[in-house]
C-alpha atoms as a PDB file:
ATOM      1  CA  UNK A   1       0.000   0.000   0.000  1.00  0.00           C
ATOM      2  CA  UNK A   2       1.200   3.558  -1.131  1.00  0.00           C
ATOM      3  CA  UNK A   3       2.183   5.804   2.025  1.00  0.00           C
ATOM      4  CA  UNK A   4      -0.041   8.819   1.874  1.00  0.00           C
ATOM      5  CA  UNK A   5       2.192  12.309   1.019  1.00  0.00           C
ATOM      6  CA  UNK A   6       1.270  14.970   3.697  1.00  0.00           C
ATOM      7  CA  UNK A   7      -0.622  17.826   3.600  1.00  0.00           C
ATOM      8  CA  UNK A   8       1.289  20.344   2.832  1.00  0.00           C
ATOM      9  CA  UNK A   9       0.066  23.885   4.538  1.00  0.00           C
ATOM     10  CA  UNK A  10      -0.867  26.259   1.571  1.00  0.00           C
ATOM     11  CA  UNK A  11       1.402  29.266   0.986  1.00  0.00           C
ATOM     12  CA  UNK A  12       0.780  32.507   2.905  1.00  0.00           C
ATOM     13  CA  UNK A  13      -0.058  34.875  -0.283  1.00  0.00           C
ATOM     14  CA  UNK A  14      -0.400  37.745   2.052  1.00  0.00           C
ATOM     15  CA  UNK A  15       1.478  40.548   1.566  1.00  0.00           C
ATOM     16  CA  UNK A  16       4.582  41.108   3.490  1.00  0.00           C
ATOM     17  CA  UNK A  17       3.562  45.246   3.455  1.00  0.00           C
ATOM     18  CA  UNK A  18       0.751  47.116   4.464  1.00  0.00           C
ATOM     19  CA  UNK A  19       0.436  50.542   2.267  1.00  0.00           C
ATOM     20  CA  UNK A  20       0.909  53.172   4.213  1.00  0.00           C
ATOM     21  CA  UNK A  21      -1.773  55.209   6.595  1.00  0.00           C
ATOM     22  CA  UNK A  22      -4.337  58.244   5.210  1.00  0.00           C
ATOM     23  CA  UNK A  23      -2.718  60.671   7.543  1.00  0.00           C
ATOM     24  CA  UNK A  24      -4.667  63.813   6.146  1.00  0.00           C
ATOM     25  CA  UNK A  25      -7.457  63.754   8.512  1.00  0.00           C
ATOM     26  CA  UNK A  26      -4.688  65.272  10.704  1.00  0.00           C
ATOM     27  CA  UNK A  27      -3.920  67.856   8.411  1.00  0.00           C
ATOM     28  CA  UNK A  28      -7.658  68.938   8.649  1.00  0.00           C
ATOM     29  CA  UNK A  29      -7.634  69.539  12.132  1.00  0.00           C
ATOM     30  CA  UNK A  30      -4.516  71.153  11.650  1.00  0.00           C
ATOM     31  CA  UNK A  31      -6.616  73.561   9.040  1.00  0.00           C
ATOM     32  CA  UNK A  32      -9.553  73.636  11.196  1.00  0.00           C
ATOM     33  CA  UNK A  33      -7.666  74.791  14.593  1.00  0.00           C
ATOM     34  CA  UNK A  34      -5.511  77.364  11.911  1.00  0.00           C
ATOM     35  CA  UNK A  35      -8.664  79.346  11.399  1.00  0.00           C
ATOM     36  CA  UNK A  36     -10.142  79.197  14.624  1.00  0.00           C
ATOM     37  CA  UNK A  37      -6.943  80.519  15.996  1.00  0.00           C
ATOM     38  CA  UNK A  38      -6.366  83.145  13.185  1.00  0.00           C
ATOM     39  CA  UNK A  39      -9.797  84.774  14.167  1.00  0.00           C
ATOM     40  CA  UNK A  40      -9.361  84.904  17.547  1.00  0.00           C
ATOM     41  CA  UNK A  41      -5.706  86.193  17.454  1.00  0.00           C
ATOM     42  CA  UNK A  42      -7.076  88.887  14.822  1.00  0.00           C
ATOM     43  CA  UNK A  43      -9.159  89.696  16.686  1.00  0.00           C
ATOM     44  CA  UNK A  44      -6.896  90.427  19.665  1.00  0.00           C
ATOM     45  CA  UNK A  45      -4.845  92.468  18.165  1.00  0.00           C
ATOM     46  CA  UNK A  46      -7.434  94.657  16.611  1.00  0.00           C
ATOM     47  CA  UNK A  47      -9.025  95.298  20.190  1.00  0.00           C
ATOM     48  CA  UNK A  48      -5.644  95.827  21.816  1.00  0.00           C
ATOM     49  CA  UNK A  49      -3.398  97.589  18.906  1.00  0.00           C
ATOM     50  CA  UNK A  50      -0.731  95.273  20.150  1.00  0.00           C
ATOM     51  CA  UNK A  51       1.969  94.694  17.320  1.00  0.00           C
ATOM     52  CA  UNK A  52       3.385  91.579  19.508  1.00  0.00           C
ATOM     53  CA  UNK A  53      -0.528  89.951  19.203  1.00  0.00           C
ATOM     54  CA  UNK A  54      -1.016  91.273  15.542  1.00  0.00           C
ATOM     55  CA  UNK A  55       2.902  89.071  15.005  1.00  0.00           C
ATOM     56  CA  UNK A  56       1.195  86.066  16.208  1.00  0.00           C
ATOM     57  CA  UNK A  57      -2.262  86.158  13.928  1.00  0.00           C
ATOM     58  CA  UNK A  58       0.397  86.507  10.975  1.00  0.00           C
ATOM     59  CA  UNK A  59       2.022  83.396  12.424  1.00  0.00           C
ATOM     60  CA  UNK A  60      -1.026  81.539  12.703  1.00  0.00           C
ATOM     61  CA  UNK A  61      -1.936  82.682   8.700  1.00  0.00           C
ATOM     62  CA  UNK A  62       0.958  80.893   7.848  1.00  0.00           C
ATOM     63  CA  UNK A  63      -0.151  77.908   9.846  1.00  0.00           C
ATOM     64  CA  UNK A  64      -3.108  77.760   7.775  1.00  0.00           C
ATOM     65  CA  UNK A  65      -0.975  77.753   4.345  1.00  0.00           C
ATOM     66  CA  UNK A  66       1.313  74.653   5.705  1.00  0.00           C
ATOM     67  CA  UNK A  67      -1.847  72.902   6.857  1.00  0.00           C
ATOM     68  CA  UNK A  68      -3.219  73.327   3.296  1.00  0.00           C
ATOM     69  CA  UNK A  69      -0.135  72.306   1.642  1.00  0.00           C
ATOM     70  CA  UNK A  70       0.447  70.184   4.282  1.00  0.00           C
ATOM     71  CA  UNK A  71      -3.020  68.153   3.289  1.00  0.00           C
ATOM     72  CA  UNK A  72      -1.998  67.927  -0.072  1.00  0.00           C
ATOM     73  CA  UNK A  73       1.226  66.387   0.629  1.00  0.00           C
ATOM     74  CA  UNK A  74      -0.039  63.268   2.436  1.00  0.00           C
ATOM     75  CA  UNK A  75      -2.547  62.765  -0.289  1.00  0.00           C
ATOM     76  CA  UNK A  76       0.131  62.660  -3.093  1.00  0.00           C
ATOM     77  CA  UNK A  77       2.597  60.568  -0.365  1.00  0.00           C
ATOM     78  CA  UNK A  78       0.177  57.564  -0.020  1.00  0.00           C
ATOM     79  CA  UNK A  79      -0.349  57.200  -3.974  1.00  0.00           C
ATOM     80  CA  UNK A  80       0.732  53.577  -4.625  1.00  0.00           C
ATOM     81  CA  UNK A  81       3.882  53.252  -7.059  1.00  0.00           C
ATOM     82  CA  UNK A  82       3.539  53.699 -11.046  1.00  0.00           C
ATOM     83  CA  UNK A  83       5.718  53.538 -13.931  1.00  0.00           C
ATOM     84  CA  UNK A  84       6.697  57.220 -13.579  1.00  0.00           C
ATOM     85  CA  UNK A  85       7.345  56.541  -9.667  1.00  0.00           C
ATOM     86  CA  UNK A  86       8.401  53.234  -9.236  1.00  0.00           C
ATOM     87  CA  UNK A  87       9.389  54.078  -4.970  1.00  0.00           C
ATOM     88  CA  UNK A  88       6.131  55.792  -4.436  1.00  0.00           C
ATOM     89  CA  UNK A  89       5.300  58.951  -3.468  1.00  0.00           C
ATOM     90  CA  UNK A  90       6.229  59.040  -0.002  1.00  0.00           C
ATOM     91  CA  UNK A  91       9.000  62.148  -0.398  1.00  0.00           C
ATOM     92  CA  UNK A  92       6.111  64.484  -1.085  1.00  0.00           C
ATOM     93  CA  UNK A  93       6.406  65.034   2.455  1.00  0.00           C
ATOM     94  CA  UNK A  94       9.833  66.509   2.671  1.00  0.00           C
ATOM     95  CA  UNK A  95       8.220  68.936  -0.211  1.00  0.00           C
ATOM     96  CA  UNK A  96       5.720  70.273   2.370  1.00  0.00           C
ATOM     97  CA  UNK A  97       8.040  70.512   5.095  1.00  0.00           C
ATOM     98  CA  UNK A  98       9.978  72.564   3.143  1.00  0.00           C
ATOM     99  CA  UNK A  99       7.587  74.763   2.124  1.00  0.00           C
ATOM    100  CA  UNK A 100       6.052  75.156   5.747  1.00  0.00           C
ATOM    101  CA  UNK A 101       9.618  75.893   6.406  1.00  0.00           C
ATOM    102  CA  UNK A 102       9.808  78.756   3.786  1.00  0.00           C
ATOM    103  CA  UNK A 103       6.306  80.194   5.036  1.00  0.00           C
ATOM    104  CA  UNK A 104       7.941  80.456   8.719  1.00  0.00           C
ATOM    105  CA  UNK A 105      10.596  82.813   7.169  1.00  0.00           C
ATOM    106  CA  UNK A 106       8.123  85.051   5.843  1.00  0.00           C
ATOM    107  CA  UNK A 107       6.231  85.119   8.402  1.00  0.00           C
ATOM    108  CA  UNK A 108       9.282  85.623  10.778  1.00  0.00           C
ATOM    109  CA  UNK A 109       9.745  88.816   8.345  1.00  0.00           C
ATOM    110  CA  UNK A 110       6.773  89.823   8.531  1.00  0.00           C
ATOM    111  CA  UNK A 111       7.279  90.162  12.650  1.00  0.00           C
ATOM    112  CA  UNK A 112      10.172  91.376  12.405  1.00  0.00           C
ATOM    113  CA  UNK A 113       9.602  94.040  10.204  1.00  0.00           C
ATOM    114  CA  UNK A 114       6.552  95.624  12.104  1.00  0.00           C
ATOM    115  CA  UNK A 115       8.250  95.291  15.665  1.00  0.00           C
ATOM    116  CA  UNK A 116      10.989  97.754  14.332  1.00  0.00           C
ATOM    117  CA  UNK A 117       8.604  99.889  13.213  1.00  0.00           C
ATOM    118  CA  UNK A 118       6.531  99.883  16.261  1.00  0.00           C
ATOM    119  CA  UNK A 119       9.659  99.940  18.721  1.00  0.00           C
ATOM    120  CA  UNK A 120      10.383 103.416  16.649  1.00  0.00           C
ATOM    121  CA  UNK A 121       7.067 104.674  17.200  1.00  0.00           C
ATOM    122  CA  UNK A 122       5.566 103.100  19.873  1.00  0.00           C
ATOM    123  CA  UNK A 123       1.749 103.567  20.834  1.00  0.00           C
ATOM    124  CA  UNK A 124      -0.089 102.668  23.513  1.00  0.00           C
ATOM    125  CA  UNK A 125      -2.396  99.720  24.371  1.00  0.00           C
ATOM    126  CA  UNK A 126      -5.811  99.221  24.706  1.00  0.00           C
ATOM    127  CA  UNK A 127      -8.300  96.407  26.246  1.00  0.00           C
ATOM    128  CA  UNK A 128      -5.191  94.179  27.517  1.00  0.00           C
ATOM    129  CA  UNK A 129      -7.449  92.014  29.269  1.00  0.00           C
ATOM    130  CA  UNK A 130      -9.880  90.822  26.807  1.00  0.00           C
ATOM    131  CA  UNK A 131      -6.908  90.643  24.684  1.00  0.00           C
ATOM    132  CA  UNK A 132      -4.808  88.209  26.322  1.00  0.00           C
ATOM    133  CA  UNK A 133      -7.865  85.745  27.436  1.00  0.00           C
ATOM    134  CA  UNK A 134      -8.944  85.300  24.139  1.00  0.00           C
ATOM    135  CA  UNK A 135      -4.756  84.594  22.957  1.00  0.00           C
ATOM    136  CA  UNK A 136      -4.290  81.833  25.593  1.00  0.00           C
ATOM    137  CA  UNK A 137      -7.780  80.127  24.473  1.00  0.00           C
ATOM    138  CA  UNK A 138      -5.798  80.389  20.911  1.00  0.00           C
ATOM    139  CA  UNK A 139      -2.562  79.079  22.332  1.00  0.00           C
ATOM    140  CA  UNK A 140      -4.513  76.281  24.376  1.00  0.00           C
ATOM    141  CA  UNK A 141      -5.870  75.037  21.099  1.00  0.00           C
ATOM    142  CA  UNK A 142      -2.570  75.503  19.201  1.00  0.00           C
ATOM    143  CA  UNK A 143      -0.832  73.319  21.926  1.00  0.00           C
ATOM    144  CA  UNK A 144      -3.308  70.456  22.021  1.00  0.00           C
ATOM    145  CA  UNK A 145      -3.602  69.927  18.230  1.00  0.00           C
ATOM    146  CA  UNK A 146       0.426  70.443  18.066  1.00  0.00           C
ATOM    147  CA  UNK A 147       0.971  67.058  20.576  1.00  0.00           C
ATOM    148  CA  UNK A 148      -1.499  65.228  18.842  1.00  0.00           C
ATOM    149  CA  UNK A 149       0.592  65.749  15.473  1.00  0.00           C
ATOM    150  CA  UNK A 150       3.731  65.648  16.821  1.00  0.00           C
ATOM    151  CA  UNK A 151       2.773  62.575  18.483  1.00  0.00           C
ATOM    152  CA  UNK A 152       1.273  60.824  15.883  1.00  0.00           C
ATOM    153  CA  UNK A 153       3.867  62.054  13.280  1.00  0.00           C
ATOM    154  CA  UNK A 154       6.429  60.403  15.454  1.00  0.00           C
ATOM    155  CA  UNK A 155       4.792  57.294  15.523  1.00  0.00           C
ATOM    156  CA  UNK A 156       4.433  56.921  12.005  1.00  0.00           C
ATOM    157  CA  UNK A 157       7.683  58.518  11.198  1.00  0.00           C
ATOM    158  CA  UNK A 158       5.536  61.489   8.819  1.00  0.00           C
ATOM    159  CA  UNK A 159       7.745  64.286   7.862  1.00  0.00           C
ATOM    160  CA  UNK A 160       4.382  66.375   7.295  1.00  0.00           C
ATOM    161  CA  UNK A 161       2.791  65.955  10.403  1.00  0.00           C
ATOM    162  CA  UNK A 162       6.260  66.341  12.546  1.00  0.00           C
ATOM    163  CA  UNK A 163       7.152  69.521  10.575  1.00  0.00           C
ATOM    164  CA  UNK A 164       3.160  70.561  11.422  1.00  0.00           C
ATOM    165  CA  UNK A 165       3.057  69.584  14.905  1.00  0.00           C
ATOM    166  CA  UNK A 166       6.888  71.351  15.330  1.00  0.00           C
ATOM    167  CA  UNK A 167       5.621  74.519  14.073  1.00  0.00           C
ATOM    168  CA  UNK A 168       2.143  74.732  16.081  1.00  0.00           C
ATOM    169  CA  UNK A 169       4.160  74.095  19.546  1.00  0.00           C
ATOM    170  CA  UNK A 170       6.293  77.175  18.494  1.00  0.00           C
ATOM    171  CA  UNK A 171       3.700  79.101  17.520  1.00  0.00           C
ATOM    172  CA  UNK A 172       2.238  78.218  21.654  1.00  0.00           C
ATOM    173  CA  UNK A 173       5.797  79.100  22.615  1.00  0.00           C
ATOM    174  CA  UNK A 174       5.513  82.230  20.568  1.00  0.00           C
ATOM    175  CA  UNK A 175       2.165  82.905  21.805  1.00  0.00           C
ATOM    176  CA  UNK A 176       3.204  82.428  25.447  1.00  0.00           C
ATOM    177  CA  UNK A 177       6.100  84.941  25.174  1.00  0.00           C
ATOM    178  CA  UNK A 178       3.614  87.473  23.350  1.00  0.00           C
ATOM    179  CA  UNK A 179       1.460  87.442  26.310  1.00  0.00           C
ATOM    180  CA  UNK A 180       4.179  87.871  28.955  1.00  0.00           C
ATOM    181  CA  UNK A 181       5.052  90.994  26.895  1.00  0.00           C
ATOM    182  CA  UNK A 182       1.843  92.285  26.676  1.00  0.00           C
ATOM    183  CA  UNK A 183       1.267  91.596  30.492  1.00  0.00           C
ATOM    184  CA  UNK A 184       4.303  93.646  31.099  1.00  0.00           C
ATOM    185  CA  UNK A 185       3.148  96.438  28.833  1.00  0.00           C
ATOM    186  CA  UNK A 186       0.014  96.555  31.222  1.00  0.00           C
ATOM    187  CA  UNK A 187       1.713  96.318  34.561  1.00  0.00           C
ATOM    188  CA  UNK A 188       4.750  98.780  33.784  1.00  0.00           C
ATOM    189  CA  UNK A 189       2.907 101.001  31.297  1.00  0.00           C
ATOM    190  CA  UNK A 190       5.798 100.573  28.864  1.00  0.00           C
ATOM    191  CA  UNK A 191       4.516 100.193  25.039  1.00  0.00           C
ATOM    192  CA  UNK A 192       7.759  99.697  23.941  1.00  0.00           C
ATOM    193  CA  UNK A 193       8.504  96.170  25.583  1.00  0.00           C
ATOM    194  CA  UNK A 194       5.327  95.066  23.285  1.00  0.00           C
ATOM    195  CA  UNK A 195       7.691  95.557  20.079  1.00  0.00           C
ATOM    196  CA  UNK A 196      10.528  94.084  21.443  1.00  0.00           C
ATOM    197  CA  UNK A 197       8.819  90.842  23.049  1.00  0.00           C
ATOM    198  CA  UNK A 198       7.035  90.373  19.293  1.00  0.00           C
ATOM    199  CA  UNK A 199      10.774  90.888  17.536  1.00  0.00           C
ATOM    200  CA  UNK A 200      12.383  88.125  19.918  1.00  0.00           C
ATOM    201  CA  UNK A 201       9.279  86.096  18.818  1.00  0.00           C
ATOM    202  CA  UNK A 202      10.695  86.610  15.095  1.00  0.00           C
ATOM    203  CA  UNK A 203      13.805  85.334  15.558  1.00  0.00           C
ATOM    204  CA  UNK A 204      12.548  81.771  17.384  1.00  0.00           C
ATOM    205  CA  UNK A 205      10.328  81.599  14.335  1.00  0.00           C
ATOM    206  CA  UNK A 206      12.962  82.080  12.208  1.00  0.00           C
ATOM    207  CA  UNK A 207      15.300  79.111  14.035  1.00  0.00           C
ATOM    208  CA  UNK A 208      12.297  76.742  13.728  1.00  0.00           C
ATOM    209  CA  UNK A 209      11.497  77.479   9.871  1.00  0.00           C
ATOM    210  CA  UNK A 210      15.734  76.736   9.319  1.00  0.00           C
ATOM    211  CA  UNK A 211      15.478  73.455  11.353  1.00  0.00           C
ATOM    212  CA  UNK A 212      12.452  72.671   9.512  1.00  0.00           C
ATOM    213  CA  UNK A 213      14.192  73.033   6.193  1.00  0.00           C
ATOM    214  CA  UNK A 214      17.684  71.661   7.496  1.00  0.00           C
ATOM    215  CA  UNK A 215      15.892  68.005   8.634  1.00  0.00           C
ATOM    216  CA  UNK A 216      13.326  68.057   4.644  1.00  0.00           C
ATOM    217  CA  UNK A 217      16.630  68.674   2.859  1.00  0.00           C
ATOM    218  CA  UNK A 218      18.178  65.762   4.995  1.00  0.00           C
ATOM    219  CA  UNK A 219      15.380  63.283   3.765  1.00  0.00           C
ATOM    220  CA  UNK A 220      15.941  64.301   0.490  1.00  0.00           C
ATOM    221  CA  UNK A 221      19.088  63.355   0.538  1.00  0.00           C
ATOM    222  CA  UNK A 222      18.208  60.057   1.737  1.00  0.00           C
ATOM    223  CA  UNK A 223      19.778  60.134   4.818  1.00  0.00           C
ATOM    224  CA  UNK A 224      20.477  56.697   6.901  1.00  0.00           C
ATOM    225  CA  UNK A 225      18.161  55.133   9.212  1.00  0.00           C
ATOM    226  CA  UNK A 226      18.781  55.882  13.024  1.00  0.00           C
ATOM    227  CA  UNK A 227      21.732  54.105  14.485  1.00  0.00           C
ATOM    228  CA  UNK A 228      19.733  52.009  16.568  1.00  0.00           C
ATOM    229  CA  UNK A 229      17.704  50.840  14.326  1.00  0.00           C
ATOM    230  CA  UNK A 230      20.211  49.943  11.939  1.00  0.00           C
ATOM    231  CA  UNK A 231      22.019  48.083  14.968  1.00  0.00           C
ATOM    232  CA  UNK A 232      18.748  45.958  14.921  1.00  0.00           C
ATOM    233  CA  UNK A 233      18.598  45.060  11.507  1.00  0.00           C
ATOM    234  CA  UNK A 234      22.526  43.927  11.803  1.00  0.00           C
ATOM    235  CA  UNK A 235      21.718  41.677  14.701  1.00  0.00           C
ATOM    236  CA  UNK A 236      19.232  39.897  12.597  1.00  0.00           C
ATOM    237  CA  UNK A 237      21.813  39.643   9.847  1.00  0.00           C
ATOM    238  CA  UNK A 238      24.248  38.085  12.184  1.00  0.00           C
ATOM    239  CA  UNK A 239      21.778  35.661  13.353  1.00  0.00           C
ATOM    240  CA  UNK A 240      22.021  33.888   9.698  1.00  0.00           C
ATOM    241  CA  UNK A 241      25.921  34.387   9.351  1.00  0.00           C
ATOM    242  CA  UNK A 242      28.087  31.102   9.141  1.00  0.00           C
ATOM    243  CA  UNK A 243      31.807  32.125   8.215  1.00  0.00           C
ATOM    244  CA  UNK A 244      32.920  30.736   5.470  1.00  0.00           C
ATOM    245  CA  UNK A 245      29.391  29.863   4.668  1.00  0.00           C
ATOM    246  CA  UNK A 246      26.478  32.691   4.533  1.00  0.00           C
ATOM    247  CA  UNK A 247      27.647  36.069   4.948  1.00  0.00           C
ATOM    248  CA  UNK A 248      26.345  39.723   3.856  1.00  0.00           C
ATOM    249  CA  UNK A 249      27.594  42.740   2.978  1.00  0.00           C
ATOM    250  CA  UNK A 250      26.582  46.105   0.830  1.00  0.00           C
ATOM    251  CA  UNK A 251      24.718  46.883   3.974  1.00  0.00           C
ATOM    252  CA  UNK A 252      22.857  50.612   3.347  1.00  0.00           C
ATOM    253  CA  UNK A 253      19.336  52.166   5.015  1.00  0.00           C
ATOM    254  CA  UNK A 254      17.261  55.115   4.279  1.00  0.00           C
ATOM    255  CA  UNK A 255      14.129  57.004   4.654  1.00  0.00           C
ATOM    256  CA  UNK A 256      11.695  58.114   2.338  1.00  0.00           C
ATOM    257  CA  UNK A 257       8.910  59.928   4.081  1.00  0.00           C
ATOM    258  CA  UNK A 258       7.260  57.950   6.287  1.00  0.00           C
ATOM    259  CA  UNK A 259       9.119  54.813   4.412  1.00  0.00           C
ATOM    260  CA  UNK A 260      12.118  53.019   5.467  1.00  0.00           C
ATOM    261  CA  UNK A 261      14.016  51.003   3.101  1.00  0.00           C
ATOM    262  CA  UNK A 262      16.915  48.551   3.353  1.00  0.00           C
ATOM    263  CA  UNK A 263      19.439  47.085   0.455  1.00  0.00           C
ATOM    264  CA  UNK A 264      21.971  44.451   1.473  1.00  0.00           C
ATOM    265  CA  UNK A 265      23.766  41.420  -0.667  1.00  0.00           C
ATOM    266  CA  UNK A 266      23.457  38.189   0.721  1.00  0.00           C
ATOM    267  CA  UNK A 267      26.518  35.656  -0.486  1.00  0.00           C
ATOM    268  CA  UNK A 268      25.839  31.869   0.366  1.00  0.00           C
ATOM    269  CA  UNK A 269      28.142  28.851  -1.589  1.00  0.00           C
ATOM    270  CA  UNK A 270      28.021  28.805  -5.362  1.00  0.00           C
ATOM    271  CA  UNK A 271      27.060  25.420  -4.809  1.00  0.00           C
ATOM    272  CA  UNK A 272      23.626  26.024  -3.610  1.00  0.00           C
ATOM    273  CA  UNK A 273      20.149  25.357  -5.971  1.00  0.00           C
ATOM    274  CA  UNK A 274      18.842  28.802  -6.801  1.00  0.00           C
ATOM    275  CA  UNK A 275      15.939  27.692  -5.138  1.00  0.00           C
ATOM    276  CA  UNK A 276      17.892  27.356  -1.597  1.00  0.00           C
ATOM    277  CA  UNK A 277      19.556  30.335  -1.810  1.00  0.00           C
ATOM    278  CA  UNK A 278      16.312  32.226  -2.539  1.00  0.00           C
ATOM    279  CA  UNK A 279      14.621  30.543   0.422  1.00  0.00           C
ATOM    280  CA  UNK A 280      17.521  31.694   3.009  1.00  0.00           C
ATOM    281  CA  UNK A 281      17.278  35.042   1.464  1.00  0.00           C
ATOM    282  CA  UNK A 282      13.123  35.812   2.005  1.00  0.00           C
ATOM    283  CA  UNK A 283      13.575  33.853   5.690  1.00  0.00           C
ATOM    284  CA  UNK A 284      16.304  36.560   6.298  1.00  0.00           C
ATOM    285  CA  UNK A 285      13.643  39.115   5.038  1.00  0.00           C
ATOM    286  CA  UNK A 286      10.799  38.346   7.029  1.00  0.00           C
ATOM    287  CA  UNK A 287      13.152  38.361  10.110  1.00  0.00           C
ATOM    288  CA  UNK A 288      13.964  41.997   9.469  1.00  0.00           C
ATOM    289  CA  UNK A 289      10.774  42.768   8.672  1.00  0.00           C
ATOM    290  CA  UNK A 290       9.491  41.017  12.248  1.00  0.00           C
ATOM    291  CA  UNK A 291      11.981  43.268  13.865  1.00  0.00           C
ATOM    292  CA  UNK A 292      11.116  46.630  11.818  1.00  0.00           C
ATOM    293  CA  UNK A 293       7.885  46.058  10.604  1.00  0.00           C
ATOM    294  CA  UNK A 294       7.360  48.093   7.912  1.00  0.00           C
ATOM    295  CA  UNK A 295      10.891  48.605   6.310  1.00  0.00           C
ATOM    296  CA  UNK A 296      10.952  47.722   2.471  1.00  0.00           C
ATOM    297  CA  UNK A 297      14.053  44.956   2.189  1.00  0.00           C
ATOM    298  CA  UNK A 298      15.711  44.354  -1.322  1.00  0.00           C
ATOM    299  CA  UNK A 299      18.164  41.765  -1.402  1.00  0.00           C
ATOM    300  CA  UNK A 300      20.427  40.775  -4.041  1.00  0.00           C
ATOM    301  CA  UNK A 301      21.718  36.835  -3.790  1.00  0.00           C
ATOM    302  CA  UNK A 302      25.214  36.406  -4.784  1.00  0.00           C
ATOM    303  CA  UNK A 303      28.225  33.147  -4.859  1.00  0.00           C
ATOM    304  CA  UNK A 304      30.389  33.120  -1.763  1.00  0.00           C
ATOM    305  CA  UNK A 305      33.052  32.165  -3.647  1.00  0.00           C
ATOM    306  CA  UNK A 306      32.868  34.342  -6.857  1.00  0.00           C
ATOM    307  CA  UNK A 307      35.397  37.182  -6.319  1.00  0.00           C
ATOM    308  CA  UNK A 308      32.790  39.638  -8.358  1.00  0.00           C
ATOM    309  CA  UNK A 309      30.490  39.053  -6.153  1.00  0.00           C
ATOM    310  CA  UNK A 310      32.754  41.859  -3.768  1.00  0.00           C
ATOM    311  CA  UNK A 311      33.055  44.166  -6.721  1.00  0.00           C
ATOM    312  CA  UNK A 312      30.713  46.829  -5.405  1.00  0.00           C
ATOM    313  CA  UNK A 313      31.209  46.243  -1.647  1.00  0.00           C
ATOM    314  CA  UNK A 314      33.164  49.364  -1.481  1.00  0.00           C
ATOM    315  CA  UNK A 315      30.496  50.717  -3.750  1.00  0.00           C
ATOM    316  CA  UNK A 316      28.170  51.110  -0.747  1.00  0.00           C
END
C-alpha cells in the first residue's frame, strides 16, 4: 500500500507590506484649529493695537498655508507606485516641510519688520485684558492639536505631520512669550517692551522654519536610518551568518517619508540550488521585517566564492 504524502500547509499569499496610513485627517484639524486661531488672534490684536498679538495672527496665517499644503502632501505621499514613480510617493512630504519651512521665514519677516517699526514709534495699548484671554484660548488650542501631530507624526515617522506639529508648539511658545510681553506692557505702562517681546518672537520663528528646512533637505538626501535601528537590523543579519558559509555585505538604510528602506547582498556557496539560496534570502527578510515592521528589504543573492560578487562592496 502507497504511504499517503502529507498535507502540505498552503502558501501565505499575504502581503509582506501594508500601504501606508491616510494621515490627512490630521492635516484637517490642523486647518480647522488654523482658522479658529487666526480669528481669535485677529481679533486680539485689533481690540488691543498690540503689534506683539497682531505678530502672532500673521504666524497663525501661515499655519493655515502649511496645513493646506500640508493636506496635499499626504494625499500625493500615499499614492501607490507607477511607472513614472516606481518608490512611491512618499517624499512628497519633505516637499511640504519645506515649504512650511519657507512660510515660517516670511512670516518671521513679517514680525520682524513691524516690531521695528513699532519699537520706533511706539503707541499705547488698549483692552489688555480681553486681549490676552482670548490669545491663551488660541494658544490652548494651538498646543493640544500640536501634541497630537507631533505625536502621531512620530509614531508613524511622517515628515508632514512632525514639521506641522513642530511649528504649532512654536507658535504656543511664541504665543506664550507674546502674552508675557503684553502683560508687562500693562503692569509697567511701557509700550515699547510690546515691540521688542514680538521681535524676539521673530527670531525663534525664524530658528524653527531653518530646522524645519535643514531636517526636509536631509530626507531628500536620503539620509540613513537611526543608528539604533540599523544596529537591529545587523543583529538579525548576524543571526544567519556562518563564516565561510552565509555572509552579507553592501549593507545601506534610508528614509523616504514615512518609508524606510533597506538594500543588502546576501553571499551563500556557489554550490547552492537557486531555489535554496532564494529561500535563506526571504527567511532573512521576514526576520527583518518582524523586527522593523514596515521597512521595504531588497536583497540581491550572490556566490560566496565568486570574487565579483565583492566588486561593489566598497560601492556602498
Amino acid at each position: 500500500m502507497t504511504p499517503r504524502r502529507p498535507i502540505e500547509p498552503e502558501p501565505d499569499h499575504s502581503p509582506r507590506y501594508a500601504p501606508p496610513p491616510d494621515l490627512s485627517k490630521y492635516a484637517i484639524l490642523s486647518i480647522a484649529a488654523a482658522v479658529v486661531t487666526i480669528i481669535l488672534k485677529g481679533g486680539a490684536a485689533w481690540l488691543t493695537g498690540s503689534v506683539g498679538l497682531l505678530s502672532d495672527a500673521a504666524e497663525s496665517l501661515v499655519n493655515l498655508v502649511a496645513a493646506i499644503v500640508a493636506f496635499v502632501a499626504l494625499k500625493v505621499s500615499i499614492k501607490p507606485a507607477d511607472d513614472n514613480h516606481p518608490y512611491g510617493h512618499s517624499k512628497a512630504e519633505y516637499f511640504s516641510a519645506v515649504i512650511e519651512g519657507v512660510m515660517i521665514f516670511v512670516a518671521a519677516a513679517f514680525i520682524i519688520a513691524t516690531s521695528v517699526e513699532r519699537l520706533i514709534n511706539p503707541r499705547p495699548l488698549e483692552r489688555l485684558g480681553l486681549g490676552l484671554m482670548i490669545s491663551v484660548v488660541a494658544a490652548i488650542i494651538n498646543g493640544v492639536v500640536g501634541y497630537l501631530l507631533l505625536r502621531k507624526g512620530r509614531e508613524t515617522r511622517s515628515a508632514t505631520l512632525l514639521a506641522d506639529g513642530k511649528h504649532l508648539l512654536t507658535d504656543v511658545v511664541t504665543s506664550a512669550a507674546v502674552l508675557l510681553g503684553v502683560a508687562l506692557v500693562a503692569i509697567t505702562q511701557q509700550p515699547r517692551l510690546d515691540p521688542i517681546v514680538a521681535l524676539l518672537a521673530g527670531l525663534n520663528i525664524l530658528w524653527t522654519g531653518i530646522a524645519l528646512i535643514r531636517d526636509s533637505v536631509n530626507g531628500l538626501m536620503d539620509i540613513a536610518l537611526p543608528e539604533e535601528t540599523n544596529e537591529k537590523l545587523e543583529a538579525v543579519l548576524d543571526r544567519f551568518r556562518q563564516p565561510g558559509a552565509i555572509e552579507f555585505h553592501a549593507f545601506r538604510t534610508r528614509r523616504a517619508g514615512s518609508r524606510q528602506f533597506m538594500d543588502v547582498h546576501v553571499l551563500v556557496p556557489g554550490t547552492w540550488s537557486v531555489y535554496r539560496g532564494h529561500d535563506l534570502t526571504e527567511d532573512v527578510i521576514d526576520a527583518l521585517v518582524e523586527v522593523v515592521p514596515d521597512i521595504r528589504v531588497s536583497a540581491h543573492l550572490e556566490p560566496i566564492d565568486d570574487p565579483r560578487s565583492y566588486a561593489d562592496e566598497d560601492d556602498y
